[in-house]
N, C-alpha and C. Protein backbone atom coordinates (compact mmCIF):
# COMPACT_ATOMS: atom_id res chain seq x y z
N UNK A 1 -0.39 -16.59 10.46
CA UNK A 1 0.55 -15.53 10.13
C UNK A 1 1.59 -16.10 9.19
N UNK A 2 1.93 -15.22 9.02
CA UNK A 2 3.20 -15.59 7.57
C UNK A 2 4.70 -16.27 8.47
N UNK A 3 5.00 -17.36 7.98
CA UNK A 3 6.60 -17.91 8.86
C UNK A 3 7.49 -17.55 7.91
N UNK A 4 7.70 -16.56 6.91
CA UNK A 4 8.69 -16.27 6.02
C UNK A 4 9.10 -14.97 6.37
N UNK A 5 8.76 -14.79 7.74
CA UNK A 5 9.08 -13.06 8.08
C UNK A 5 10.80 -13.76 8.87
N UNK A 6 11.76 -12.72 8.37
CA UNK A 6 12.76 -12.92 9.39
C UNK A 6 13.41 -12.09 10.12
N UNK A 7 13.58 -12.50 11.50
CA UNK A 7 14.07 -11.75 12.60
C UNK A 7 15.31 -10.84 12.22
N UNK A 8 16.04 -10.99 11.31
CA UNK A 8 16.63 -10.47 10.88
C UNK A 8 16.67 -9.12 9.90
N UNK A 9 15.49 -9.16 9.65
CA UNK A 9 15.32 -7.61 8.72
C UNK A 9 14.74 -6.67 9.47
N UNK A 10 15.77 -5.56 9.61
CA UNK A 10 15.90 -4.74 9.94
C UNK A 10 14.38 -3.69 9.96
N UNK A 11 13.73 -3.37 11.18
CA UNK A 11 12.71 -2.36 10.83
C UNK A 11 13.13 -1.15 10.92
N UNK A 12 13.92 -0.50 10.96
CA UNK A 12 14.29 0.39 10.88
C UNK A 12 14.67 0.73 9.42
N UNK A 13 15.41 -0.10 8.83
CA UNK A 13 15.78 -0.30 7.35
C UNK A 13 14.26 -0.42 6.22
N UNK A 14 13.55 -0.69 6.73
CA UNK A 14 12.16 -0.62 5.91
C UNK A 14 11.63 0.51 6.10
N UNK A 15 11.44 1.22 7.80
CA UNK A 15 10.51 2.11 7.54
C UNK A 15 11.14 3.90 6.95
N UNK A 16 12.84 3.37 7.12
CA UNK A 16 13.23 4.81 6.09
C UNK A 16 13.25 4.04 4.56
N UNK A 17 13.54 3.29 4.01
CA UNK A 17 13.17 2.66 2.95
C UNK A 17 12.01 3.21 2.45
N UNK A 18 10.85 2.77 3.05
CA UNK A 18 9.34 3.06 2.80
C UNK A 18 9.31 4.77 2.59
N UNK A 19 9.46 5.34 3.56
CA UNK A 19 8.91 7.02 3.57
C UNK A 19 9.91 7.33 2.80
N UNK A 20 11.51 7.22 2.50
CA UNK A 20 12.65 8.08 1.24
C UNK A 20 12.11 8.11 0.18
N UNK A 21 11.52 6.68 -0.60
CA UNK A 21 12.17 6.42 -1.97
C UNK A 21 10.22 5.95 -2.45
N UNK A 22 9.34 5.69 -1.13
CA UNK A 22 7.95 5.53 -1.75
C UNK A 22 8.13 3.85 -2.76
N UNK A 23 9.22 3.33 -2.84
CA UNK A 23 9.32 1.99 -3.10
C UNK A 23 10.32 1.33 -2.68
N UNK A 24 10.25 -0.33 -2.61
CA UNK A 24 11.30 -0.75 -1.83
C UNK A 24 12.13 -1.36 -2.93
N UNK A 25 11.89 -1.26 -4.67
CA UNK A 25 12.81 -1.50 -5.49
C UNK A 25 14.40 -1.13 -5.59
N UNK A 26 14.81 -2.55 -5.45
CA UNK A 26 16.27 -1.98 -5.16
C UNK A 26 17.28 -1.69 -4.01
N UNK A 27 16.47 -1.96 -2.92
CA UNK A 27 16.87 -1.94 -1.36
C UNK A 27 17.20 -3.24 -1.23
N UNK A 28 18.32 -2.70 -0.66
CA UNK A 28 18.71 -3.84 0.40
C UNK A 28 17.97 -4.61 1.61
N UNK A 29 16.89 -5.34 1.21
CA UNK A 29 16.34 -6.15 2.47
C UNK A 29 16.80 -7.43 2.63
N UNK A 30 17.91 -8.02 2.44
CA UNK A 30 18.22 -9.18 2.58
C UNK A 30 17.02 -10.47 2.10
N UNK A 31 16.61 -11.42 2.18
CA UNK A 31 15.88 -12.12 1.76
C UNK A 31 14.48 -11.79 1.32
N UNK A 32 14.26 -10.55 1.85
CA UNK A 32 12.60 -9.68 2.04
C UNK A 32 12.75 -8.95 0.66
N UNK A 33 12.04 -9.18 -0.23
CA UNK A 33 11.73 -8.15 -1.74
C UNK A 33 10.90 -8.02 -1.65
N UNK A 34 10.37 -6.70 -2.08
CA UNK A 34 9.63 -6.29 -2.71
C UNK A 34 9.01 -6.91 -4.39
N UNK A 35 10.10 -7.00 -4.97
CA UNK A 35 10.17 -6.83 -5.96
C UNK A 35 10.01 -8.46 -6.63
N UNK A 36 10.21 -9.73 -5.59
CA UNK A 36 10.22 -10.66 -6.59
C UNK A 36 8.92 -11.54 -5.76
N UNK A 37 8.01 -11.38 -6.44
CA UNK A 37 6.18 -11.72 -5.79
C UNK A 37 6.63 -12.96 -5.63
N UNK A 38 6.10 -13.82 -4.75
CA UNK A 38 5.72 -15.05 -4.98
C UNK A 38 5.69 -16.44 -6.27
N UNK A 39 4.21 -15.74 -6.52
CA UNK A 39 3.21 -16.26 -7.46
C UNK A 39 3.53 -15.22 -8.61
N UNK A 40 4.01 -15.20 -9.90
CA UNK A 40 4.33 -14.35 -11.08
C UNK A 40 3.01 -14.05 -11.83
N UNK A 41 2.22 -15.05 -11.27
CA UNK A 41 0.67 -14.34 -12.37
C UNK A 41 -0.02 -14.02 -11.29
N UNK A 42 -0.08 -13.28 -9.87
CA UNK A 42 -0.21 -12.87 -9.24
C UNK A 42 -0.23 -11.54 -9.59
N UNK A 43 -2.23 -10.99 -9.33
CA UNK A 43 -2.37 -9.81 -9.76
C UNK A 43 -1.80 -8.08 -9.14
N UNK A 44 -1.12 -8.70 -7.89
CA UNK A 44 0.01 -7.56 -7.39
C UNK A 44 1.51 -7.74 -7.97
N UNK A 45 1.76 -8.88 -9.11
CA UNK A 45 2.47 -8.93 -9.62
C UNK A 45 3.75 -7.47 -10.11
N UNK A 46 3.32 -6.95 -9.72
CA UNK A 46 3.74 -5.86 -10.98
C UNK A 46 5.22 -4.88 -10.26
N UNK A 47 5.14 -3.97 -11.30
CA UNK A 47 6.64 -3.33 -10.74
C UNK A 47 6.08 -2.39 -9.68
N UNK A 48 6.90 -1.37 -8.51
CA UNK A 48 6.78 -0.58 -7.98
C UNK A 48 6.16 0.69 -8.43
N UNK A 49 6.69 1.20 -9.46
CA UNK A 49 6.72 2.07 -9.93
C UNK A 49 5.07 1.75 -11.21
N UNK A 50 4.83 0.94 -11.38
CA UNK A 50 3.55 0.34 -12.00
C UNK A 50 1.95 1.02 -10.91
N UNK A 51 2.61 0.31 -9.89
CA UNK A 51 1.49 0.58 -8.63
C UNK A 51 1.76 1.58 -8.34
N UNK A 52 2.76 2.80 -8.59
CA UNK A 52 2.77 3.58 -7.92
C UNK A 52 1.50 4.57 -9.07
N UNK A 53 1.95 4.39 -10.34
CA UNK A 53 1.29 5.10 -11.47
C UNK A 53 -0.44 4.56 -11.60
N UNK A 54 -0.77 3.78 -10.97
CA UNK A 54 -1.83 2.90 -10.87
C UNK A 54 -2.59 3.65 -9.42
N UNK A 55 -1.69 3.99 -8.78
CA UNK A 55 -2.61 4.81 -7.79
C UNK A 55 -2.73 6.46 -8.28
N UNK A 56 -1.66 6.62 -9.01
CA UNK A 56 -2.02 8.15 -9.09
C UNK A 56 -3.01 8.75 -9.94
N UNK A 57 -3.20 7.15 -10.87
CA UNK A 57 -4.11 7.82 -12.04
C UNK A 57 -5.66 7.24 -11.28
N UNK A 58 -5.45 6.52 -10.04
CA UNK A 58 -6.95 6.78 -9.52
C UNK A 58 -6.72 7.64 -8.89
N UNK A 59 -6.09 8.93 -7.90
CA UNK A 59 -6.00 9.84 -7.53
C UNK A 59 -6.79 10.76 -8.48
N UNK A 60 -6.10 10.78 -10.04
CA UNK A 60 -6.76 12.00 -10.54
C UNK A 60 -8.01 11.80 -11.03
N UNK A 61 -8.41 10.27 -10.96
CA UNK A 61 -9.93 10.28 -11.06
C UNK A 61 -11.36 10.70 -10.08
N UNK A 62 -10.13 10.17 -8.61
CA UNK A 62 -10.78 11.08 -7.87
C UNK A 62 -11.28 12.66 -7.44
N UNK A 63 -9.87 13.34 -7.91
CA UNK A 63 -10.12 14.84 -8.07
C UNK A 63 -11.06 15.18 -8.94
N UNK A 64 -11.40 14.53 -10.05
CA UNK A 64 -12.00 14.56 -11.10
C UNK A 64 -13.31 14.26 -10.57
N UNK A 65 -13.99 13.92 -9.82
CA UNK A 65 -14.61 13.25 -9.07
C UNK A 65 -15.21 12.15 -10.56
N UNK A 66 -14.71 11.56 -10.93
CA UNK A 66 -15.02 10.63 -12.16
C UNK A 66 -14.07 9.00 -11.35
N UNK A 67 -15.02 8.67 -10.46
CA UNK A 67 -14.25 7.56 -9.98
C UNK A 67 -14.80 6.15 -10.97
N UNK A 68 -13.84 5.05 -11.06
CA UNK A 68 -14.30 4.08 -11.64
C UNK A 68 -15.41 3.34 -11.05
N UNK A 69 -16.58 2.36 -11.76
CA UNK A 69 -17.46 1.72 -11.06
C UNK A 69 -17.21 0.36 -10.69
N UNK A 70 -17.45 0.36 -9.28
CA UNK A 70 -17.03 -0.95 -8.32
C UNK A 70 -18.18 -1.87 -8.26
N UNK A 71 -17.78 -3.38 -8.28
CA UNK A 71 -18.67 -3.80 -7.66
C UNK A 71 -18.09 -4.58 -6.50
N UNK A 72 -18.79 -3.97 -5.09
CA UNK A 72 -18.00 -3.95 -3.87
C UNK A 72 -18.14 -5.55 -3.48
N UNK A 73 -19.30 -6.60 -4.03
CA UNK A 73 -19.51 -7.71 -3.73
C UNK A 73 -18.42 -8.93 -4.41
N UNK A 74 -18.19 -8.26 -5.80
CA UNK A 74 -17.71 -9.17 -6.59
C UNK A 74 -15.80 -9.26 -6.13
N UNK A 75 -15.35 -10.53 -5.71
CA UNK A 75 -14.37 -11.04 -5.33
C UNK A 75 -14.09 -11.00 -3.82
N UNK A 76 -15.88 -10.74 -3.05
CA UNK A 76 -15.25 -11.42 -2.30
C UNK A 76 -14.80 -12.57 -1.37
N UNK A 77 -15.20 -13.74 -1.86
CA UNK A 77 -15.44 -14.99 -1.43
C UNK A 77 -13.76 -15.44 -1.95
N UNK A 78 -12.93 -14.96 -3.26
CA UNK A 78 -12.03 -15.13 -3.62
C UNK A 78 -10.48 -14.47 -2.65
N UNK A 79 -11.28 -13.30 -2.12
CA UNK A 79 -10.45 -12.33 -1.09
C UNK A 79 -10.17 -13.05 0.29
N UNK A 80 -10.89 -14.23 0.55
CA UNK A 80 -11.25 -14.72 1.44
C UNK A 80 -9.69 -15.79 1.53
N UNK A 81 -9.72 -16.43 0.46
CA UNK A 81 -8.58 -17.58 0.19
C UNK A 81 -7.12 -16.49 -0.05
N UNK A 82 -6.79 -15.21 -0.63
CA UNK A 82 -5.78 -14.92 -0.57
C UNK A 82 -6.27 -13.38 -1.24
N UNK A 83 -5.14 -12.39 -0.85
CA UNK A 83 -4.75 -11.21 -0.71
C UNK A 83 -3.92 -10.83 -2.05
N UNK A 84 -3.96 -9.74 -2.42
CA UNK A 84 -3.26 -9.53 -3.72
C UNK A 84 -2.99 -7.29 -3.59
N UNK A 85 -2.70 -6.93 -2.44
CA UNK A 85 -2.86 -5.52 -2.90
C UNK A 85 -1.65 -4.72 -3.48
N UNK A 86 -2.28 -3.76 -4.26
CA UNK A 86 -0.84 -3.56 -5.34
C UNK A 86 -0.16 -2.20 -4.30
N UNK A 87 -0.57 -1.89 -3.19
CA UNK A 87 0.07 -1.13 -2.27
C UNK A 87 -0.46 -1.03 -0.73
N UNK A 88 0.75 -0.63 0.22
CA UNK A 88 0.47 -0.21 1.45
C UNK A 88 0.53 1.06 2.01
N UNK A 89 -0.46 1.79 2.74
CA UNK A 89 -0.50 3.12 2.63
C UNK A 89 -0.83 3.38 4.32
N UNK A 90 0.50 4.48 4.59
CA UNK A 90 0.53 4.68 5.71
C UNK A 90 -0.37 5.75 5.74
N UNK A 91 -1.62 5.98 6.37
CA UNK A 91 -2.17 7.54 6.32
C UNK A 91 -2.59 8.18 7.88
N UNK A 92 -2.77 9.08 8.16
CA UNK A 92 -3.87 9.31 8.84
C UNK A 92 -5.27 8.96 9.58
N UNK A 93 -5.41 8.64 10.27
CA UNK A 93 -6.78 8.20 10.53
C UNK A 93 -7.73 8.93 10.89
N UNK A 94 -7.86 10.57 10.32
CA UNK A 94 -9.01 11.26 10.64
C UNK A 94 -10.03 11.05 9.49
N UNK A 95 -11.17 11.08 9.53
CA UNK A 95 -12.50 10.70 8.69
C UNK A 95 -12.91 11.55 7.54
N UNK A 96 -11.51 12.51 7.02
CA UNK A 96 -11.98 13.21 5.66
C UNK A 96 -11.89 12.88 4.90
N UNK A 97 -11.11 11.20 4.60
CA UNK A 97 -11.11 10.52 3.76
C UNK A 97 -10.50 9.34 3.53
N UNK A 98 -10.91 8.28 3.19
CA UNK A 98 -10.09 7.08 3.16
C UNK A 98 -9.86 6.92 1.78
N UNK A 99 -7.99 6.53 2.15
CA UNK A 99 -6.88 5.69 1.10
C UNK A 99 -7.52 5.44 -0.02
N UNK A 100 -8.60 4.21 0.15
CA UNK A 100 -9.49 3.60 -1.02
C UNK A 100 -10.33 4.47 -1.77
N UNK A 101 -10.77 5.26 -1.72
CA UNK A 101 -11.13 6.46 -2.32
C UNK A 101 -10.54 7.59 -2.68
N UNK A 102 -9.46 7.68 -2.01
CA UNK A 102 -8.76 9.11 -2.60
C UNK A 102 -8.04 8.08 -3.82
N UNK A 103 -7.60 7.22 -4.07
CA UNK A 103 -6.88 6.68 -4.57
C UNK A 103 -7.71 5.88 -5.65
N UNK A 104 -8.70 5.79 -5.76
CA UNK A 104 -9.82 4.97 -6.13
C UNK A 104 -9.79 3.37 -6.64
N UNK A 105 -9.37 2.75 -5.44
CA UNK A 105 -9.36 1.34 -5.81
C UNK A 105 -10.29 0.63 -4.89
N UNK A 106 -10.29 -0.68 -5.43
CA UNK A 106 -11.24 -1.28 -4.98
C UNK A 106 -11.00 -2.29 -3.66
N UNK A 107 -12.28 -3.19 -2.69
CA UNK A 107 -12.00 -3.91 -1.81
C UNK A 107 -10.75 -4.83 -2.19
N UNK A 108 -9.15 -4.89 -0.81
CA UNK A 108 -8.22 -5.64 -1.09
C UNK A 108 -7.50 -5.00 -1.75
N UNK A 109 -7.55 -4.11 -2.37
CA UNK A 109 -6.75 -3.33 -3.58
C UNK A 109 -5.43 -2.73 -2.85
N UNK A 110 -5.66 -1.97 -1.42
CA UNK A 110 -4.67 -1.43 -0.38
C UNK A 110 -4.56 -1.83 0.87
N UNK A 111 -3.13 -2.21 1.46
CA UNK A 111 -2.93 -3.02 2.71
C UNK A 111 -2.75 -1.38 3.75
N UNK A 112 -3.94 -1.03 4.18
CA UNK A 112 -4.12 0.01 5.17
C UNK A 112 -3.47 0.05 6.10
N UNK A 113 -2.73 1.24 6.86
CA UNK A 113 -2.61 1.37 8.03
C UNK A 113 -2.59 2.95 8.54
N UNK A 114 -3.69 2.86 9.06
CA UNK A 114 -3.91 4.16 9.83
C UNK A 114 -3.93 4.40 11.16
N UNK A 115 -3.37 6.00 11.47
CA UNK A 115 -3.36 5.90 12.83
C UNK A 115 -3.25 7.70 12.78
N UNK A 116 -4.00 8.23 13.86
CA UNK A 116 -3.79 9.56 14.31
C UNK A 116 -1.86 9.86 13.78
N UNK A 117 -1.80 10.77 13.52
CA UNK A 117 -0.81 11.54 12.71
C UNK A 117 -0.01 10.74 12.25
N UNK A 118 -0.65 9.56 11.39
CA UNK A 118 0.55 8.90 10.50
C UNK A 118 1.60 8.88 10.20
N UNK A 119 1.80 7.79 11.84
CA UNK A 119 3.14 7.35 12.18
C UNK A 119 3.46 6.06 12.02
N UNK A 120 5.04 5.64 12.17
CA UNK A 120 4.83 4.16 12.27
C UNK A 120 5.56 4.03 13.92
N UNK A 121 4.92 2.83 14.72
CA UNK A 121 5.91 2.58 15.53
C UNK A 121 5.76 1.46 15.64
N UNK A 122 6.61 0.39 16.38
CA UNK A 122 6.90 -0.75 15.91
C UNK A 122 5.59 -1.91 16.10
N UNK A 123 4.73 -1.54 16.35
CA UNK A 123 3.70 -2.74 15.74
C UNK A 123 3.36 -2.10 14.12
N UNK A 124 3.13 -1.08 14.03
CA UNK A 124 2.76 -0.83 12.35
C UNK A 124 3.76 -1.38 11.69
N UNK A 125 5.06 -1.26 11.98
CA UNK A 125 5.90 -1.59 11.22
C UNK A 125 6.00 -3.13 10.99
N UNK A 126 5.72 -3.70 11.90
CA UNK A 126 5.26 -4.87 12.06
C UNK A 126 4.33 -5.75 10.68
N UNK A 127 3.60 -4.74 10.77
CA UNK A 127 2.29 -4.69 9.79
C UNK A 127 2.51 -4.72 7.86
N UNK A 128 3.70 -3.17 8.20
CA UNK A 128 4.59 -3.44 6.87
C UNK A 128 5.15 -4.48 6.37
N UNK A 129 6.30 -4.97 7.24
CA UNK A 129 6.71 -6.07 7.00
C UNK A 129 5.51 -7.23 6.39
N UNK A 130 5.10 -7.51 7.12
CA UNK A 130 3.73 -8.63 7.18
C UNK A 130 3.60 -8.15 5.09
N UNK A 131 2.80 -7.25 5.52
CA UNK A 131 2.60 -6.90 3.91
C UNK A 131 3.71 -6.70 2.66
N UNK A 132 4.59 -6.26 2.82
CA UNK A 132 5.70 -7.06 2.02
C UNK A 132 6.50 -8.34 1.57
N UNK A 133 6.59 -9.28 3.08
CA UNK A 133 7.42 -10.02 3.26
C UNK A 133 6.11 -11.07 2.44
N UNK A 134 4.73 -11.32 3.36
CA UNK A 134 3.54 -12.34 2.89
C UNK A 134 2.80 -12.22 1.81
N UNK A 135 2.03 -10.45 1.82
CA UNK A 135 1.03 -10.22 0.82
C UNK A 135 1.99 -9.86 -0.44
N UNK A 136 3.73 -9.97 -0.35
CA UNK A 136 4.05 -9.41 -1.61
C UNK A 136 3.65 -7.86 -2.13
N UNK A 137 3.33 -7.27 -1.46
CA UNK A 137 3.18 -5.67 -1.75
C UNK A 137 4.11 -4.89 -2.10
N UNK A 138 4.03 -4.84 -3.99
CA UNK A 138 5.57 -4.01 -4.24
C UNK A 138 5.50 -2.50 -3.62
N UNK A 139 4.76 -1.86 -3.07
CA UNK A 139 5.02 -0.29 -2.81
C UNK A 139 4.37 -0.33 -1.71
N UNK A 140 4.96 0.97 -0.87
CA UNK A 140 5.14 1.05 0.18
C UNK A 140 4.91 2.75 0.11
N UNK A 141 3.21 3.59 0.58
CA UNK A 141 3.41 5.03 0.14
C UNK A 141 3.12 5.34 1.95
N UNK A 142 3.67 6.27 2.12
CA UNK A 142 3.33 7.44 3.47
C UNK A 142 2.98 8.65 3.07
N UNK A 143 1.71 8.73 3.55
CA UNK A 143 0.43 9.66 2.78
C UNK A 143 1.04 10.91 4.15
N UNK A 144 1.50 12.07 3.81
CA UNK A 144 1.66 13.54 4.56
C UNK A 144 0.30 13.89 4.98
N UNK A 145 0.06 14.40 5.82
CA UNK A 145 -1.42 15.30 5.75
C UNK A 145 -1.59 16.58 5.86
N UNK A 146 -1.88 17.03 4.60
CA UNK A 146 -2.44 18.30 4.37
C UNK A 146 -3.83 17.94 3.63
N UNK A 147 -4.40 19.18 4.84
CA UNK A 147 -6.06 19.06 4.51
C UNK A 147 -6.44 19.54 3.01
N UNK A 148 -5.15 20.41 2.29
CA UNK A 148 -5.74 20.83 1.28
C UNK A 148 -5.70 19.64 0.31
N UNK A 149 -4.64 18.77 0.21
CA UNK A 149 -4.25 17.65 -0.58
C UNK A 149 -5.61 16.83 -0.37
N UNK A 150 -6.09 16.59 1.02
CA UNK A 150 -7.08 15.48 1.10
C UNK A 150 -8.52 16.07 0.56
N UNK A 151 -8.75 17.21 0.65
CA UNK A 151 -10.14 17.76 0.27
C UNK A 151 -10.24 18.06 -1.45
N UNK A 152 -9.83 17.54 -2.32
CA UNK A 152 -9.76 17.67 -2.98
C UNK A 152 -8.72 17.73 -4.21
N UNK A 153 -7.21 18.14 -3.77
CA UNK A 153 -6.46 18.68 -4.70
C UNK A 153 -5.87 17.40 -5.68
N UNK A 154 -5.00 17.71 -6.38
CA UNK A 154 -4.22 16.15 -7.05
C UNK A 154 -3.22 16.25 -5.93
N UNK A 155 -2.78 14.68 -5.72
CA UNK A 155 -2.03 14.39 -4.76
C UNK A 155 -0.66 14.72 -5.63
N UNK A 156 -0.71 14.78 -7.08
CA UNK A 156 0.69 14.82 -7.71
C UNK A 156 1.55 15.55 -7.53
């Protein structure tokens, strides 16, 4: 597990953070950013608002049903040594559709957390942290559920 998590940041302060503003650019987390990765050539490198536009334009590829082509094998022996996802997505856990597909990215691409009516309580949040504080995950989305949004519509 990651030893750079500290007892001190507030979960409460992340998980209205997370669901207000859909990024943690600019919040007050005391030692915990979002915003300043690790590793700078680190391919989750990027701004909030980067990943946020990076998921939406696989969103509309998905509506489009014109998704990009994966190859589900390739990186993952590399996935194995370290983590790089350019977001964490609180959703739902009923089976009309998963994150990675509505969103159309690939294996590693999103630090998941699902659960019957996509909530957080304090082990998910747990989870957040983890993925901010270790995997460096600049964005932070909480997916609403409406069936019409998931069956098809643009999430925009």
């Amino acid at each position: 597990m990651c030893d750079a998590l500290l007892p001190s940041t507030s979960r409460r302060q992340l998980l209205f953070a997370g669901a207000a503003s859909l990024t943690l650019a600019g919040l007050p987390l005391g030692e915990a950013s979002a915003a300043e990765p690790a590793d700078a050539n680190a391919p989750n490198a990027i701004a909030p608002a980067d990943a946020l536009a990076r998921l939406m334009d696989g969103n509309a590829r998905y509506v489009a049903n014109a998704p990009s082509n994966k190859d589900y094998s390739a990186g993952r022996a590399s996935r194995v040594e370290a983590q790089y996802p350019i977001g964490a997505i609180v959703s739902c856990a009923d089976s009309l559709v998963s994150p990675e597909l509505a969103f159309d990215q690939g294996p590693g691409d999103l630090f998941v957390l699902r659960v019957a009516g996509n909530f957080v309580n304090e082990d998910r949040l747990a989870s957040l942290e983890y993925g901010v504080k270790c995997l460096r995950v600049p964005l932070i989305m909480v997916l609403g559920h409406n069936p019409r949004d998931i069956l098809g519509q643009s999430l925009r």
